[in-house]
C-alpha atoms as a PDB file:
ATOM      1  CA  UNK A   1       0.000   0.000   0.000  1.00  0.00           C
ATOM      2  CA  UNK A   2       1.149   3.875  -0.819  1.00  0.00           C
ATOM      3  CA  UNK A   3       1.715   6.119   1.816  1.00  0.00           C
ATOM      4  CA  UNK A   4      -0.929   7.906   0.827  1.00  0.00           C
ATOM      5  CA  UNK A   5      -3.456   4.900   0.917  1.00  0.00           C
ATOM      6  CA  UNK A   6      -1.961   4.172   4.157  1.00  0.00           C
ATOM      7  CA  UNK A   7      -2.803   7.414   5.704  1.00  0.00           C
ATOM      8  CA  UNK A   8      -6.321   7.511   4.133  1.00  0.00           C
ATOM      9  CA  UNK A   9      -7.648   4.047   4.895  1.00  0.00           C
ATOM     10  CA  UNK A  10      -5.561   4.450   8.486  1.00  0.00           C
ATOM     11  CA  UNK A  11      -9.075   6.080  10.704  1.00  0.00           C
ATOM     12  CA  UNK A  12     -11.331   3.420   9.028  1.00  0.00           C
ATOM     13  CA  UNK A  13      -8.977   0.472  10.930  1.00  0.00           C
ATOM     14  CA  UNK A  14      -8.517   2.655  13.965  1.00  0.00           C
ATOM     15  CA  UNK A  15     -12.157   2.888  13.793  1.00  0.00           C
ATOM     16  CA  UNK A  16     -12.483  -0.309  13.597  1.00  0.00           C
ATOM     17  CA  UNK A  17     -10.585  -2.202  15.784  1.00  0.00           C
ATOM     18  CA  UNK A  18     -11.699  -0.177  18.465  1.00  0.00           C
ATOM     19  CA  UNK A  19     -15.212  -0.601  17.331  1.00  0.00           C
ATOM     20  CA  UNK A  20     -15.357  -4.176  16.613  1.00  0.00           C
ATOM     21  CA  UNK A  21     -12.055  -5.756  18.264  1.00  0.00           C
ATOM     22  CA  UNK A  22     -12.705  -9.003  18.102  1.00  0.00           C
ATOM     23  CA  UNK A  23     -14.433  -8.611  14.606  1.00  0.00           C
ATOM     24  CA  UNK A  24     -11.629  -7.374  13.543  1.00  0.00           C
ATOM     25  CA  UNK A  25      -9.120 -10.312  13.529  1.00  0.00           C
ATOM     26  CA  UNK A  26      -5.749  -9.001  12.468  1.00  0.00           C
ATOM     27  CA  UNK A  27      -6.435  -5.742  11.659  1.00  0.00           C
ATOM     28  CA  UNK A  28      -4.938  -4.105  14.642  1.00  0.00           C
ATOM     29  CA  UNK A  29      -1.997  -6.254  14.912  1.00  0.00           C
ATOM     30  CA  UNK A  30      -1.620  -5.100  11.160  1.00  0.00           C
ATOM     31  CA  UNK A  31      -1.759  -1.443  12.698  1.00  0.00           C
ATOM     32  CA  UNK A  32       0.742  -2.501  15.205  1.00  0.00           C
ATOM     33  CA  UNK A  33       3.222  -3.986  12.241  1.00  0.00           C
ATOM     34  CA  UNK A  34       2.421  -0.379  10.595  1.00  0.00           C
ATOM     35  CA  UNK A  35       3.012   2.205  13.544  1.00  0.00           C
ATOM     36  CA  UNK A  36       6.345  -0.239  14.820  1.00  0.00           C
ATOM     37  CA  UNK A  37       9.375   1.832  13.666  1.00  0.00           C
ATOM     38  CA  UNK A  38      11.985  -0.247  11.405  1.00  0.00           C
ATOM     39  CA  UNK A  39      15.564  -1.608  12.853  1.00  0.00           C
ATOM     40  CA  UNK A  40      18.103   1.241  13.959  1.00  0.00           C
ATOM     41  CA  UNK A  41      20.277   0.270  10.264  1.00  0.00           C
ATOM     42  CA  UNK A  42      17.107   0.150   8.249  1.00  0.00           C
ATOM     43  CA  UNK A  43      17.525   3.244   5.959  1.00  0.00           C
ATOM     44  CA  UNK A  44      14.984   2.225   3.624  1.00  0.00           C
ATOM     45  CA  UNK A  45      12.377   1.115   6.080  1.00  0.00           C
ATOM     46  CA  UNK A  46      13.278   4.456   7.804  1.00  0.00           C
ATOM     47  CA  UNK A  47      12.372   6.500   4.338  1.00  0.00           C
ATOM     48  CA  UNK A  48       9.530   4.539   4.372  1.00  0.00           C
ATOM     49  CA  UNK A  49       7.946   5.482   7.761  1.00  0.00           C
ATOM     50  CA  UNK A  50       8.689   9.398   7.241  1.00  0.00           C
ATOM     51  CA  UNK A  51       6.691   8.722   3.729  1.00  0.00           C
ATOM     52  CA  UNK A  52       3.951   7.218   5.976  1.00  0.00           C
ATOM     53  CA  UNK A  53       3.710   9.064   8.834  1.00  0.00           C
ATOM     54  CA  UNK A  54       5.572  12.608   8.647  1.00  0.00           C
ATOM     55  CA  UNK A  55       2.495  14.150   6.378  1.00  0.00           C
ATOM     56  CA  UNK A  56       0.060  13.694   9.802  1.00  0.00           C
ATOM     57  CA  UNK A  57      -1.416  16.192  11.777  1.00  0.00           C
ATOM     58  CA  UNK A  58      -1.138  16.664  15.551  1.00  0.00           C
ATOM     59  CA  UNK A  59      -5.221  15.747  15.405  1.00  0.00           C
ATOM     60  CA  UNK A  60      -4.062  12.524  13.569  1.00  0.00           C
ATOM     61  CA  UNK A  61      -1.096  12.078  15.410  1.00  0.00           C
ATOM     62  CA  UNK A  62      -3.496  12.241  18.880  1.00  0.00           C
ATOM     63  CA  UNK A  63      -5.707   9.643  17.091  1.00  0.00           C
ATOM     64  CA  UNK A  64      -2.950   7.123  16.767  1.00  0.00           C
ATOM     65  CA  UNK A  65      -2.136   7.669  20.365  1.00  0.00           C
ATOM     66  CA  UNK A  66      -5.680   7.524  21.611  1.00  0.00           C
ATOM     67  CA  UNK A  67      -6.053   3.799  20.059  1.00  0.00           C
ATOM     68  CA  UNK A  68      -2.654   2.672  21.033  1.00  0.00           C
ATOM     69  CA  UNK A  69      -3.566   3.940  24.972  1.00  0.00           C
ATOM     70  CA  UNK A  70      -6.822   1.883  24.263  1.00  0.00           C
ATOM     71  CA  UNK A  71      -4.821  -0.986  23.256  1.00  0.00           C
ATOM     72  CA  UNK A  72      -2.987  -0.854  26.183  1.00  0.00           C
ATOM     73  CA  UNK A  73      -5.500  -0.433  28.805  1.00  0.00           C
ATOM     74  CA  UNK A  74      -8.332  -3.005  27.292  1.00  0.00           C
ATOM     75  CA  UNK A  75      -6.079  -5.244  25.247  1.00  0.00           C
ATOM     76  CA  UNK A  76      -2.732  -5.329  26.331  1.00  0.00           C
ATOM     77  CA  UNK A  77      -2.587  -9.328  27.435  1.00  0.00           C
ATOM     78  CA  UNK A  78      -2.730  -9.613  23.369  1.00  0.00           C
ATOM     79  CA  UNK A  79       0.877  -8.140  22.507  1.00  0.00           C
ATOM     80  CA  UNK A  80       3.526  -9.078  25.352  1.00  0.00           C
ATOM     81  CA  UNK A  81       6.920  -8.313  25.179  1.00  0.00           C
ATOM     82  CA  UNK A  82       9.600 -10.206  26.241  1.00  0.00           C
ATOM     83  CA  UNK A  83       9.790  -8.045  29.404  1.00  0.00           C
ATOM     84  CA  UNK A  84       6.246  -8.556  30.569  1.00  0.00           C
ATOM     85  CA  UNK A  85       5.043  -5.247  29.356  1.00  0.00           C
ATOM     86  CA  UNK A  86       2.495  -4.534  25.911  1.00  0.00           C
ATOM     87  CA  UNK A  87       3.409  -3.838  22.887  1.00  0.00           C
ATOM     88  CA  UNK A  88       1.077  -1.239  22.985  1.00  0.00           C
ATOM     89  CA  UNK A  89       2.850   0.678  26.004  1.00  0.00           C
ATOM     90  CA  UNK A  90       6.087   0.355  24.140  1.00  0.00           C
ATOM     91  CA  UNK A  91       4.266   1.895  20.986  1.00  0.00           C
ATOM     92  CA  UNK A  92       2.581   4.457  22.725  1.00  0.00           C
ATOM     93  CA  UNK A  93       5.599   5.638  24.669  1.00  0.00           C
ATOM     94  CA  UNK A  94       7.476   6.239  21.038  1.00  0.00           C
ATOM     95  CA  UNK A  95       4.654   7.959  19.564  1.00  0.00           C
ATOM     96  CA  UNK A  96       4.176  10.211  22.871  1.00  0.00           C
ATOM     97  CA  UNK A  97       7.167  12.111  21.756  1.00  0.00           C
ATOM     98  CA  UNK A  98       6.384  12.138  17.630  1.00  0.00           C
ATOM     99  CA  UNK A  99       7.970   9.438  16.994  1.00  0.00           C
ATOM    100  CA  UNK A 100      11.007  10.533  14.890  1.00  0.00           C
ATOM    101  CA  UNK A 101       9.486  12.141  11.947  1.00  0.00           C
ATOM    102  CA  UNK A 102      10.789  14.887   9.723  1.00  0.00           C
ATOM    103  CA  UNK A 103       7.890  17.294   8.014  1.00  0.00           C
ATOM    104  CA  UNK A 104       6.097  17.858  10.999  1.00  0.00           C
ATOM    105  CA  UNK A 105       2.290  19.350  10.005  1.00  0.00           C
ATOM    106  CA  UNK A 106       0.328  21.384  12.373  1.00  0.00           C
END
């Protein structure tokens, strides 16, 4: 999928999967996949998550971080880590501060 179809279809799945969880099925451990940043020496995945992600808004930015804060508090026993914390809390705690994205929009 483009960037661009990322970021349009991207409320429809947030919608979604807090909507209809269950329903659902993989859809927001596809989300998870999507928002997860790529490996430190990934320049290309890098490139690829500015293309996806610098374009948002603060309103869309908040969005993302609303669901992953829902993840965490209603559905966190569905993405352990290895350290007995959520997926989602690691997420969230990236995307808190941004995450790392050049082209900022207001």
């Amino acid at each position: 999928m483009t960037p661009e179809a990322i970021r349009s279809y991207l409320p429809a799945y947030l919608n979604a999967s807090v909507l209809h969880y269950r329903e659902a099925d993989q859809i927001p451990d596809s989300i998870m996949f999507l928002l997860s940043p790529p490996a430190a020496g990934d320049l290309n995945g890098k490139a690829r998550f500015r293309a996806r992600f610098a374009p948002l808004t603060d309103a869309q930015l908040n969005a993302i971080r609303a669901f992953l804060q829902y993840l965490h508090d209603e559905h966190a026993e569905d993405y352990p880590t290895e350290d007995n914390g959520d997926e989602a809390l690691k997420l969230l705690k990236l995307w808190a501060g941004g995450p790392e994205l050049e082209n900022k929009n207001g």
